[in-house]
Protein backbone atom coordinates (compact mmCIF):
# COMPACT_ATOMS: atom_id res chain seq x y z
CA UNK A 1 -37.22 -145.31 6.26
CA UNK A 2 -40.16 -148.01 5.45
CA UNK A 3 -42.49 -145.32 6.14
CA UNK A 4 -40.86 -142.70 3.83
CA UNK A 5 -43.68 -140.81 2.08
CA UNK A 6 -46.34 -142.78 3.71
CA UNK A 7 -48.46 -140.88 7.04
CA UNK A 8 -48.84 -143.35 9.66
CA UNK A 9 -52.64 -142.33 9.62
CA UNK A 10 -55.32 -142.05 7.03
CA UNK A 11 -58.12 -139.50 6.89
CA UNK A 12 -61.64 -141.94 6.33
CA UNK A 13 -64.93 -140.42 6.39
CA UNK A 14 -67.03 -142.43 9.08
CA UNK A 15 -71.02 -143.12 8.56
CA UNK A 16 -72.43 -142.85 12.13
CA UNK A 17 -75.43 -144.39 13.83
CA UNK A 18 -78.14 -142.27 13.00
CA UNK A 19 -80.35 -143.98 15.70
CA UNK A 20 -79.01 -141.08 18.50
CA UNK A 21 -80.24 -137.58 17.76
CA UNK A 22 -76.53 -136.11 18.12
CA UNK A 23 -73.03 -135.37 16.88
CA UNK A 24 -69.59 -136.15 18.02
CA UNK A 25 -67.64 -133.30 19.35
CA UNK A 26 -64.52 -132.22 18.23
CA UNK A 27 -61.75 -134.69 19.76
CA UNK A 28 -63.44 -137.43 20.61
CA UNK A 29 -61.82 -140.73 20.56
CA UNK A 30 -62.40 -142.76 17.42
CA UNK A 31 -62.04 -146.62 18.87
CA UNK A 32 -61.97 -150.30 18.01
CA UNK A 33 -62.85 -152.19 20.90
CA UNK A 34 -61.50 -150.55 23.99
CA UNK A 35 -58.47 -149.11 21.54
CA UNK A 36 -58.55 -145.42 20.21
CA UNK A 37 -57.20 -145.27 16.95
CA UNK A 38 -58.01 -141.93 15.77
CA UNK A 39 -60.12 -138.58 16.69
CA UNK A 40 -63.12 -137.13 14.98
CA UNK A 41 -62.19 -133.60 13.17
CA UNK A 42 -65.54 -132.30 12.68
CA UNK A 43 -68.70 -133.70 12.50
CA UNK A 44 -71.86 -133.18 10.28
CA UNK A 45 -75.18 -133.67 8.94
CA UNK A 46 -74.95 -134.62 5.61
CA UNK A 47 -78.48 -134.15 3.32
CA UNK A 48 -78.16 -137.99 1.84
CA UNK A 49 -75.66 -139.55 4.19
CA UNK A 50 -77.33 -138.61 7.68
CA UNK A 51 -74.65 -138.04 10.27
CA UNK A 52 -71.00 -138.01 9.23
CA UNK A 53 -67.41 -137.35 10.84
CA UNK A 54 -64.08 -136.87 9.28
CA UNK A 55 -61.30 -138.52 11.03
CA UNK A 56 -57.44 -139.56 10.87
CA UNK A 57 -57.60 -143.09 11.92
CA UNK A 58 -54.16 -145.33 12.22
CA UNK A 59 -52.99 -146.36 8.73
CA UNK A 60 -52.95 -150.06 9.86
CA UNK A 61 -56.74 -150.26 11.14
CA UNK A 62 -58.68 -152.57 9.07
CA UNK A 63 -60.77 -151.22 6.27
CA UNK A 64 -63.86 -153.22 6.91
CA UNK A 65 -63.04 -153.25 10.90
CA UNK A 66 -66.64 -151.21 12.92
CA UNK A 67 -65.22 -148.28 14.76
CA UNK A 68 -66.79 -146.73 17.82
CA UNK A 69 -67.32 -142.83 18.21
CA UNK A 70 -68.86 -141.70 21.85
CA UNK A 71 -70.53 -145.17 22.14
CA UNK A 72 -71.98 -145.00 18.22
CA UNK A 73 -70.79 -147.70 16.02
CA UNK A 74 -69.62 -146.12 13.06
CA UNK A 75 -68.50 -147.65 9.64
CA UNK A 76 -65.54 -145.75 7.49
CA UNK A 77 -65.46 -145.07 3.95
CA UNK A 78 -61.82 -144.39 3.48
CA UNK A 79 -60.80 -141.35 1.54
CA UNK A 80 -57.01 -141.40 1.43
CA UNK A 81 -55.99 -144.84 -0.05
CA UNK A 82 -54.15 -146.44 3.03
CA UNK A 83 -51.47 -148.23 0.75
CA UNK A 84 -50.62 -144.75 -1.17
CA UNK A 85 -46.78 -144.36 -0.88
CA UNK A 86 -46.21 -147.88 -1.00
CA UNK A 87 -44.40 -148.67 -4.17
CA UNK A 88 -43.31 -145.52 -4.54
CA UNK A 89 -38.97 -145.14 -4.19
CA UNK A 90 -37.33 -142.18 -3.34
CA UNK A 91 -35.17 -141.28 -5.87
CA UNK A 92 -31.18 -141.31 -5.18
C-alpha cells in the first residue's frame, strides 16, 4: 500500500552525448554503472537540445545520478516529479 498512487518508475527526458553521430534504438537499456534502470522509448534530434531520449527510469534513481545509454553518458531532466503521490491519502 506505500506505493498506492505512486508508479514505481518515472518518465525523465535524457540529454545524450552528442559527441557520437547516432541515436539509441528503441529498447535499449538505460544504466547506472553496470545496473539497467530503465529503457529508452524513442529517441530524437531535437533543433536546440541536440540528441534526446525519453525514458521510464526507476522512481528511486538519483536525480543528479549520470546514466548510460549504448555506452553514451547521458544526463536526465526529469519530467514526472518522482515524489508525486507522496502526500497524497486515499480517501476512506
Amino acid at each position: 500500500m506505500h506505493t498506492l498512487g505512486r508508479p514505481p518508475r518515472r518518465l525523465t527526458l535524457l540529454h545524450l552525448d552528442g559527441s557520437e553521430n547516432r541515436l539509441p534504438v528503441r529498447g535499449s537499456d538505460v544504466t547506472v554503472g553496470e545496473k539497467a534502470v530503465g529503457f529508452v522509448g524513442t529517441s530524437a534530434r531535437h533543433h536546440e537540445l541536440g540528441p534526446i531520449a525519453l525514458a521510464p527510469v526507476k522512481r528511486n534513481v538519483p536525480i543528479d545520478a549520470v546514466l548510460t545509454v549504448e555506452g553514451m553518458p547521458a544526463a536526465q531532466e526529469v519530467i514526472v516529479d518522482p515524489e508525486v503521490g507522496l502526500h497524497v491519502r486515499p480517501q476512506r
